[in-house]
C-alpha atoms as a PDB file:
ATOM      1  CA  UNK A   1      11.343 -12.897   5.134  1.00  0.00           C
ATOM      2  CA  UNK A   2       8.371 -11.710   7.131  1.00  0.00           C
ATOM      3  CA  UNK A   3       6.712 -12.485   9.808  1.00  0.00           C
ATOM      4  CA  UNK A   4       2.878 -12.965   8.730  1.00  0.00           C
ATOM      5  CA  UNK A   5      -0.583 -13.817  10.922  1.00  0.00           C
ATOM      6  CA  UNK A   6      -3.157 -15.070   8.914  1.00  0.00           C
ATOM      7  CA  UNK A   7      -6.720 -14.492   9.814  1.00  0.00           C
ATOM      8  CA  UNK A   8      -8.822 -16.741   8.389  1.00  0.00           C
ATOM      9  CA  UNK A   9     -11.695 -18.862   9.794  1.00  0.00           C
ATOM     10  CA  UNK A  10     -11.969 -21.654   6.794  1.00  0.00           C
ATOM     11  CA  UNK A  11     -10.225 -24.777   7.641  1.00  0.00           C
ATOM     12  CA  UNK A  12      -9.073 -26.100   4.429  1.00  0.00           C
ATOM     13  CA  UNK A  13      -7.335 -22.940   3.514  1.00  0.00           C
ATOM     14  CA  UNK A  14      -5.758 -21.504   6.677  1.00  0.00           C
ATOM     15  CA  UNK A  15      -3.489 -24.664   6.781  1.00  0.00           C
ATOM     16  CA  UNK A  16      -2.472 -24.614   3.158  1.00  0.00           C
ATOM     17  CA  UNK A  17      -1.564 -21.116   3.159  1.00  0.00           C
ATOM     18  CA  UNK A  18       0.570 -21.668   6.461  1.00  0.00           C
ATOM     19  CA  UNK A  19       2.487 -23.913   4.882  1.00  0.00           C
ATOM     20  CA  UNK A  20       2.910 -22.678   1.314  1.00  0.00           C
ATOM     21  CA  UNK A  21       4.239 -19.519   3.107  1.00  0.00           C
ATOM     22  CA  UNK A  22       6.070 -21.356   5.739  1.00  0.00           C
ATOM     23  CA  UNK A  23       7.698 -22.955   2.553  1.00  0.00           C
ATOM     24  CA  UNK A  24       8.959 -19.617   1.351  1.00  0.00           C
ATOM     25  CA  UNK A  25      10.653 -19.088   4.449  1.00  0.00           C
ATOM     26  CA  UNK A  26       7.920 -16.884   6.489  1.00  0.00           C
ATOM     27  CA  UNK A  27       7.353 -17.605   9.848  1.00  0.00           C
ATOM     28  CA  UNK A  28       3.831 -17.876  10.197  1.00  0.00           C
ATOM     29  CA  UNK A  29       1.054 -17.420  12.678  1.00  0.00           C
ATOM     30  CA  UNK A  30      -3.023 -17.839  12.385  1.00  0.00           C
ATOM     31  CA  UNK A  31      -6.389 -17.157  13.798  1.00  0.00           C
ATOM     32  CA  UNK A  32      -9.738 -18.322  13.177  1.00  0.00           C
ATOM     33  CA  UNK A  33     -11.994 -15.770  14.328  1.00  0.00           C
ATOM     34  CA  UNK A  34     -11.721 -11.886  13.824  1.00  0.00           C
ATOM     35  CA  UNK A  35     -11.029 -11.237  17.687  1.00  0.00           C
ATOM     36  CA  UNK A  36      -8.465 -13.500  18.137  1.00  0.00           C
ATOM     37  CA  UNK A  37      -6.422 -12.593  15.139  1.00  0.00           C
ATOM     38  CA  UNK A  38      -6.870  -8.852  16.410  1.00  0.00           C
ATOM     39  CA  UNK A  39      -5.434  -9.713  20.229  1.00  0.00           C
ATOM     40  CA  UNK A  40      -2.745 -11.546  18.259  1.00  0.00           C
ATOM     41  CA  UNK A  41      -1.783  -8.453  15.940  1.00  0.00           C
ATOM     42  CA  UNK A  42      -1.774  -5.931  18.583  1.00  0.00           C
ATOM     43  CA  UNK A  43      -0.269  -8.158  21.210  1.00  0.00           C
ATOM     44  CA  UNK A  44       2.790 -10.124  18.490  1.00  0.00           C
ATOM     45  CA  UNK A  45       3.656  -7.495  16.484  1.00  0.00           C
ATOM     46  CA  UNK A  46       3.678  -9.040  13.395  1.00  0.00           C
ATOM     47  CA  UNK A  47       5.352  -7.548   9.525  1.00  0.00           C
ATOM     48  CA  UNK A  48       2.086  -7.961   8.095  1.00  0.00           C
ATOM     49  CA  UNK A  49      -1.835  -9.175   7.911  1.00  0.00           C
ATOM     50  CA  UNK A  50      -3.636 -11.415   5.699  1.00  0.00           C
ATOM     51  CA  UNK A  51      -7.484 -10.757   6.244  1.00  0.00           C
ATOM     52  CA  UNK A  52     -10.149 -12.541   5.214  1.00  0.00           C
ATOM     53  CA  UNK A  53     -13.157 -10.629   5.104  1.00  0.00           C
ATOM     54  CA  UNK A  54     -15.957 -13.496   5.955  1.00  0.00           C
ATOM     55  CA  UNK A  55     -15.083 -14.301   9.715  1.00  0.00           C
ATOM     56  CA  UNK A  56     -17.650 -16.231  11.561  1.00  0.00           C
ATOM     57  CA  UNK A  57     -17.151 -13.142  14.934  1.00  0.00           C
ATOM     58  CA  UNK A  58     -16.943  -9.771  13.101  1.00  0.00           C
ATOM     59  CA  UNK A  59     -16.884  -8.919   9.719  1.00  0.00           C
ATOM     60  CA  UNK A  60     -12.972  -8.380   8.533  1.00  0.00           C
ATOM     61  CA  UNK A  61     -14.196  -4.686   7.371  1.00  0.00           C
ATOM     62  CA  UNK A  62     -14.590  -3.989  11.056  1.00  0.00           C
ATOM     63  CA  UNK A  63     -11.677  -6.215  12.131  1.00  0.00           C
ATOM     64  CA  UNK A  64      -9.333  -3.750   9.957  1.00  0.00           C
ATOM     65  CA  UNK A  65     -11.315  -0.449  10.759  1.00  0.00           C
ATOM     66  CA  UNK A  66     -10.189  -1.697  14.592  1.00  0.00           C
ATOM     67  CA  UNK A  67      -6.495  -2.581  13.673  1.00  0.00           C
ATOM     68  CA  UNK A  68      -6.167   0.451  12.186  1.00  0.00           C
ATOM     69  CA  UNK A  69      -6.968   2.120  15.155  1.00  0.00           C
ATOM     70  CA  UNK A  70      -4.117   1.022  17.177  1.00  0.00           C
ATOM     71  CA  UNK A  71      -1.519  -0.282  14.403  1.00  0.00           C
ATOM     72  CA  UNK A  72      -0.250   0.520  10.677  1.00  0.00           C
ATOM     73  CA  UNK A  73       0.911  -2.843  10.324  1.00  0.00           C
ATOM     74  CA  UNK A  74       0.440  -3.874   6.483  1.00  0.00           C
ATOM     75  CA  UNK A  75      -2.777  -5.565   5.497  1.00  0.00           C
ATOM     76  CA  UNK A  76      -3.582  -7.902   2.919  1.00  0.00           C
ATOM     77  CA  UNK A  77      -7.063  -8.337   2.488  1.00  0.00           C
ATOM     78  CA  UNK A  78      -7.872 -11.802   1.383  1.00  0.00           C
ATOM     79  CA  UNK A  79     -11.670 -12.441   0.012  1.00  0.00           C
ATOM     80  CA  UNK A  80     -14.175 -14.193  -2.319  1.00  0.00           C
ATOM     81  CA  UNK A  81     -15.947 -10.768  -2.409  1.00  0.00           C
ATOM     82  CA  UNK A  82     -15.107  -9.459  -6.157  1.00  0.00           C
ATOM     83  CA  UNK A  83     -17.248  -6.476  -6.400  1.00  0.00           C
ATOM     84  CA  UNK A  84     -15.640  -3.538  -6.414  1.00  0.00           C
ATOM     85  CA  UNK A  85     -17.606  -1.638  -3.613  1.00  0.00           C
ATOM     86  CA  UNK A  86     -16.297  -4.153  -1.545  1.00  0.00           C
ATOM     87  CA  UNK A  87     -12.935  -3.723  -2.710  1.00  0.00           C
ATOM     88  CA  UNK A  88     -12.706  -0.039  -2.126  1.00  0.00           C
ATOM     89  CA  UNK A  89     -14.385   0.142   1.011  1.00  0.00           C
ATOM     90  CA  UNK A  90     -11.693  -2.230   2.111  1.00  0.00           C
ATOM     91  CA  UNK A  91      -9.274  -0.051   0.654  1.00  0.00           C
ATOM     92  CA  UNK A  92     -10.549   2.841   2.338  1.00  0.00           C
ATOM     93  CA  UNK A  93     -10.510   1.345   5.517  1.00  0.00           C
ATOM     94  CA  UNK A  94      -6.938   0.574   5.831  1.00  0.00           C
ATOM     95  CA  UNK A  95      -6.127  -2.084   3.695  1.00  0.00           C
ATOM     96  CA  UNK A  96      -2.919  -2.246   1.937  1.00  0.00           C
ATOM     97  CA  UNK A  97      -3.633  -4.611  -1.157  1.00  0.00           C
ATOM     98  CA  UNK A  98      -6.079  -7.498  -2.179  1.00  0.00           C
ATOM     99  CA  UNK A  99      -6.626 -10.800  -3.608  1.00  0.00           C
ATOM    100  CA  UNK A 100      -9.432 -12.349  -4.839  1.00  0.00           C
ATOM    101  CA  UNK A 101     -10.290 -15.878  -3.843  1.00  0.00           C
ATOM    102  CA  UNK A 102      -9.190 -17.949  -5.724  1.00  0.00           C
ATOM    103  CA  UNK A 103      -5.691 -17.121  -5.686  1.00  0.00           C
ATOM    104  CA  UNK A 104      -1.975 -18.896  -6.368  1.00  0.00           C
ATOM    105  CA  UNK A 105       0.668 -18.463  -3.724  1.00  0.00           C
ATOM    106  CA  UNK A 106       2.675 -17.047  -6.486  1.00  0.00           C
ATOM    107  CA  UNK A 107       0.364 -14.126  -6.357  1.00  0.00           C
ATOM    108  CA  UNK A 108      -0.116 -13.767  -2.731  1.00  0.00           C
ATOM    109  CA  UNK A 109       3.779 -13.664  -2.411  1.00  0.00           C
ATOM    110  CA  UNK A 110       3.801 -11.076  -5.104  1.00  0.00           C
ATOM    111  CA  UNK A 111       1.753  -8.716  -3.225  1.00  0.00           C
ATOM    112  CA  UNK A 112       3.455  -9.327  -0.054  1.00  0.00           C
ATOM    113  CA  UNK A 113       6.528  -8.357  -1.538  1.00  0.00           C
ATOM    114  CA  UNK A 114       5.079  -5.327  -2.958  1.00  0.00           C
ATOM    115  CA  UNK A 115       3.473  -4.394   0.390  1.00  0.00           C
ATOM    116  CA  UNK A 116       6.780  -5.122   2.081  1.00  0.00           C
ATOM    117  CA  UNK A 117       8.602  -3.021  -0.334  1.00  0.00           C
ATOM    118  CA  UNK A 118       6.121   0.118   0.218  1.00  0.00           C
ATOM    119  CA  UNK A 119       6.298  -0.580   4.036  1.00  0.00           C
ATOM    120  CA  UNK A 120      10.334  -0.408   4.397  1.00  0.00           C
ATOM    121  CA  UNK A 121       9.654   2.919   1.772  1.00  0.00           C
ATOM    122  CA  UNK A 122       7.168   4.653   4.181  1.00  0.00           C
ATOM    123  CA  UNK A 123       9.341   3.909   7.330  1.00  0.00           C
ATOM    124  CA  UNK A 124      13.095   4.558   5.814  1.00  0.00           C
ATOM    125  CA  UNK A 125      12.662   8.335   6.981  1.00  0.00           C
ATOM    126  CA  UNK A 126      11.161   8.417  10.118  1.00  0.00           C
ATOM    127  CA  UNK A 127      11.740  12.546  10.446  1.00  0.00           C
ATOM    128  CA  UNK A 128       8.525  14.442  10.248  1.00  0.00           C
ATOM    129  CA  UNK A 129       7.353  15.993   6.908  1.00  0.00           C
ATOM    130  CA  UNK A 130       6.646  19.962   7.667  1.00  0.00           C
ATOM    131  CA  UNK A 131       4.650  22.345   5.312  1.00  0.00           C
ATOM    132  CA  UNK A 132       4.715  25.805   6.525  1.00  0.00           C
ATOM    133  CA  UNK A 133       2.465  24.659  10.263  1.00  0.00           C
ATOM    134  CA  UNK A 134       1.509  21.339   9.039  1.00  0.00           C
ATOM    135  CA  UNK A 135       3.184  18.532  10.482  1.00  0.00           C
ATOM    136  CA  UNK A 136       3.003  15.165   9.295  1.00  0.00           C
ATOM    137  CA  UNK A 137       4.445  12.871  11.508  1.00  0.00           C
ATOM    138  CA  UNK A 138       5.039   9.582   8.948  1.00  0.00           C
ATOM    139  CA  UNK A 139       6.284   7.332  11.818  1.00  0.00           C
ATOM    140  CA  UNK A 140       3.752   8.262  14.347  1.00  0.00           C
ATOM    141  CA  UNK A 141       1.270   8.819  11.583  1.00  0.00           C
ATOM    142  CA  UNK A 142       0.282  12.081  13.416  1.00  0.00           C
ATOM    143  CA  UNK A 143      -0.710  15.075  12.090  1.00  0.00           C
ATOM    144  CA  UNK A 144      -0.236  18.835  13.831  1.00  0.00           C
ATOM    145  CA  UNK A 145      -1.756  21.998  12.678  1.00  0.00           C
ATOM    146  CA  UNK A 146      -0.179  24.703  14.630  1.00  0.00           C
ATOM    147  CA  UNK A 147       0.302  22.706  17.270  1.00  0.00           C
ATOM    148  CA  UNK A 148      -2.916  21.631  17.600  1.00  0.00           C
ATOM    149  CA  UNK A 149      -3.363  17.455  16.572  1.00  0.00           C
ATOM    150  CA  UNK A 150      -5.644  16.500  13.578  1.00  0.00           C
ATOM    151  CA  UNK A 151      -8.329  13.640  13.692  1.00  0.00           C
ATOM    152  CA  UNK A 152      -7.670  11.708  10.426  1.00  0.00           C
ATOM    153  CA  UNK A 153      -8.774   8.725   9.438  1.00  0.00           C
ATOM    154  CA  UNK A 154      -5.884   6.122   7.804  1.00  0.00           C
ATOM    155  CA  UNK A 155      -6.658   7.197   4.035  1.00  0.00           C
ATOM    156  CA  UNK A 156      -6.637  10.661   5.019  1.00  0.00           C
ATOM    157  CA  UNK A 157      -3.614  10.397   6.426  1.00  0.00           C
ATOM    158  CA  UNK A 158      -1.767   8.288   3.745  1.00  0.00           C
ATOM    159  CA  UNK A 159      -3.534  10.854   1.803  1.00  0.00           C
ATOM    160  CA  UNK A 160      -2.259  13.676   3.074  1.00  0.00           C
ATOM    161  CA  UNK A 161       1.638  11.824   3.754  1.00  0.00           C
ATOM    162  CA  UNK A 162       1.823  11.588  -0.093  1.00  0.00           C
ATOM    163  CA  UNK A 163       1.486  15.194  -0.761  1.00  0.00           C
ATOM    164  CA  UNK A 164       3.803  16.126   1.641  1.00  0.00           C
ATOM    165  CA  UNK A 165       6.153  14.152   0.529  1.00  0.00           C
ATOM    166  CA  UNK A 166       5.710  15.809  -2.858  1.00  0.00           C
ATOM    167  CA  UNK A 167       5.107  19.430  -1.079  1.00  0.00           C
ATOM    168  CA  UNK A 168       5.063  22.356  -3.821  1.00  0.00           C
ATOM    169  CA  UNK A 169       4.661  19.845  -6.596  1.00  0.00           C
ATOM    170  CA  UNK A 170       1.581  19.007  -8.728  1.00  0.00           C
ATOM    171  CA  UNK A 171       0.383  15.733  -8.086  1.00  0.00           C
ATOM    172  CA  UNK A 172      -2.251  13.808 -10.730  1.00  0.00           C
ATOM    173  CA  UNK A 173      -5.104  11.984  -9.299  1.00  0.00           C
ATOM    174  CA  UNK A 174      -3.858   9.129 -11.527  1.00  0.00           C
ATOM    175  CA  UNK A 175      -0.501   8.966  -9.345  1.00  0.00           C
ATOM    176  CA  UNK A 176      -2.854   9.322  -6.237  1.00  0.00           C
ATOM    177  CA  UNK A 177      -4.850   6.207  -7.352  1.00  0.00           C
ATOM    178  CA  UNK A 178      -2.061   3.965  -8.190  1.00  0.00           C
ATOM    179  CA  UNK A 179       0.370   5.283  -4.776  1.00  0.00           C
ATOM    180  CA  UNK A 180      -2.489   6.040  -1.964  1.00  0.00           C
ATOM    181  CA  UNK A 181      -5.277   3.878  -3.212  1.00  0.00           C
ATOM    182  CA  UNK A 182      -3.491   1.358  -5.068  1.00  0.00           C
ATOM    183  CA  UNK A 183      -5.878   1.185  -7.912  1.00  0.00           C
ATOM    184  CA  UNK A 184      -5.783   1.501 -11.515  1.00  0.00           C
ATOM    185  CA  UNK A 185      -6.592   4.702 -13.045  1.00  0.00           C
ATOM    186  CA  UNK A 186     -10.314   5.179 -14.077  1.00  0.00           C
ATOM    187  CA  UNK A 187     -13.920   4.517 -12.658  1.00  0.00           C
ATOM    188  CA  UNK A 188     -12.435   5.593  -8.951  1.00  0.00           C
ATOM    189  CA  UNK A 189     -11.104   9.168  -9.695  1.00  0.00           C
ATOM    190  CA  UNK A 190     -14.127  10.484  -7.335  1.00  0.00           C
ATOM    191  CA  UNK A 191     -12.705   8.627  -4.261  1.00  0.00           C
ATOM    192  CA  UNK A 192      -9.764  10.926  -4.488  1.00  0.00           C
ATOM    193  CA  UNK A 193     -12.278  14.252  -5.049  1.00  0.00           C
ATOM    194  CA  UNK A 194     -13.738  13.087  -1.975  1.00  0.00           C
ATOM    195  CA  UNK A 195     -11.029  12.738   0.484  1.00  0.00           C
ATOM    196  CA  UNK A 196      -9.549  15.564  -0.650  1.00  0.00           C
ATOM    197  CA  UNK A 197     -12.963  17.476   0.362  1.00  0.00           C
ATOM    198  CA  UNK A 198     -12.494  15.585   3.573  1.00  0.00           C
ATOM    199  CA  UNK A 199      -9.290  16.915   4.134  1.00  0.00           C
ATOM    200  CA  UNK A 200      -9.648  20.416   3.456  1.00  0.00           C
ATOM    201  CA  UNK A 201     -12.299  20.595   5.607  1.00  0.00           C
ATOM    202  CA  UNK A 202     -10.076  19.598   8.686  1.00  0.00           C
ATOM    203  CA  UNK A 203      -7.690  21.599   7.372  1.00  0.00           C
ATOM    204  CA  UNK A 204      -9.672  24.767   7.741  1.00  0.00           C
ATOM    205  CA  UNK A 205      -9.789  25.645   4.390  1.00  0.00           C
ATOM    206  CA  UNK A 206     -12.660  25.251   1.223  1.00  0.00           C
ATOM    207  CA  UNK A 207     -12.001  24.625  -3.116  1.00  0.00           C
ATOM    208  CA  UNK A 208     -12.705  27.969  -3.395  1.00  0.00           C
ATOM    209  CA  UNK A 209     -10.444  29.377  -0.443  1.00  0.00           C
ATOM    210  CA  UNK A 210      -7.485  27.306  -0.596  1.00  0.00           C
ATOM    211  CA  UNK A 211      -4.945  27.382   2.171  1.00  0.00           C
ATOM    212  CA  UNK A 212      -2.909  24.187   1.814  1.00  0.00           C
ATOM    213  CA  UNK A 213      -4.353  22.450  -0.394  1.00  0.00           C
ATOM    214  CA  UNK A 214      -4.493  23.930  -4.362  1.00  0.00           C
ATOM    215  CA  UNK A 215      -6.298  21.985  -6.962  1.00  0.00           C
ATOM    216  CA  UNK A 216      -4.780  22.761 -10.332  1.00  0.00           C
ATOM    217  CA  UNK A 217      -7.398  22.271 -13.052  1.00  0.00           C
ATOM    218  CA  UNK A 218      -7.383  19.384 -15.172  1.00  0.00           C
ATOM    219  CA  UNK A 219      -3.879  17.780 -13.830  1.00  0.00           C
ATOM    220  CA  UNK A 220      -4.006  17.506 -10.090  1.00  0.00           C
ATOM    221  CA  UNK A 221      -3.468  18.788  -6.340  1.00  0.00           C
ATOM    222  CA  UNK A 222      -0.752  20.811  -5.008  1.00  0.00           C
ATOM    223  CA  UNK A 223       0.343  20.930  -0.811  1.00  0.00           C
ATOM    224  CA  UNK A 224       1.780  23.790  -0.080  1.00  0.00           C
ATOM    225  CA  UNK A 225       2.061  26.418   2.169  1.00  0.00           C
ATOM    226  CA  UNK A 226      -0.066  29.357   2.749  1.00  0.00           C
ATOM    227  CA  UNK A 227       1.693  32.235   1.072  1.00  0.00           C
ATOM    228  CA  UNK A 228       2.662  35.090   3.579  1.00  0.00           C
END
């Protein structure tokens, strides 16, 4: 089981979801204000986050955008906010998966499981992923370009991770959705056109002058190296 800290600043549910996932054999932590749970994640360590969004301190958008800076630990974002800008930009920032208030624990386990599952995948090979002078450090979650370190933000990065991982194949924005975004396919598809623009550009490269990254028309993206 894992070991979880909940941040979450409502009284009536912090408790219950303690010990509903106490009950499943989790040992559990909390906090009730952004900060606190942020001191606690960086300072215990813990398998993974659940993040409510409406903390009293600082909004849990920014709490995650400041996580992220110093951890990959898995997040859970936890919220009554159902609209789907929300959602993504959530998504963007870091977060591993979401539920919607109200949820069961049933489904709150579920996704922890899932998260869990996709953690112990990213970390089972901790050797760096190279692409002709790209280095993608999955462990570190570095990135090297002859040498020279990268500036990417988390989605870029997971981003970027995926394709190597699947360097010289053809990879569908659908498949990019479900594995970097975790959404379902459709309304979305331009959050992928756009970090892919992101990327190229600190990759050097442009659409039109393609170094790494290839897009193949009407099925996907390619990583590869630069030929010659």
């Amino acid at each position: 089981m894992a070991q979880v800290l909940i941040i979450e600043d409502d009284p009536r549910i912090r408790p219950l979801l303690m010990r509903s996932l106490g009950e499943r054999g989790h040992a559990v932590s909390s906090a009730s204000s952004g900060m606190q749970g942020l001191a606690m994640a960086v300072d215990h360590r813990p398998d993974l986050v659940i993040l409510d969004l409406g903390l009293p301190d600082v909004d849990g958008t920014r709490v995650l955008s400041m996580l992220r800076a110093v951890s990959d630990v898995p997040v859970i974002v936890a919220s009554a906010r159902d609209d789907d800008p929300s959602l993504v930009g959530c998504l963007d920032a870091g977060a591993d998966d979401y539920v919607v208030k109200p949820f069961t624990t049933d489904q709150l386990e579920a996704r922890i499981r899932a998260v869990m599952r996709r953690a112990g995948a990213a970390t089972s090979d901790r050797r760096p992923l190279a692409v002709g002078a790209l280095e993608v450090d999955t462990a570190g979650r570095r990135v090297l370009l002859e040498g020279t370190p990268l500036d990417l933000t988390p989605r870029e990065f997971d981003l970027l991770r995926h394709l190597a991982e699947r360097a010289d194949e053809v990879v569908t924005k659908r498949e990019l959705l479900t594995e970097v975004w975790h959404q379902p396919w459709g309304g979305s598809d331009k959050t992928v056109d756009v970090h892919l623009s992101w990327l190229r550009r600190k990759l050097g490269e442009t659409a039109a002058e393609p170094r790494y990254l290839h897009t193949i028309r009407g099925v996907g993206v390619r990583l590869s190296a630069p030929e010659g």
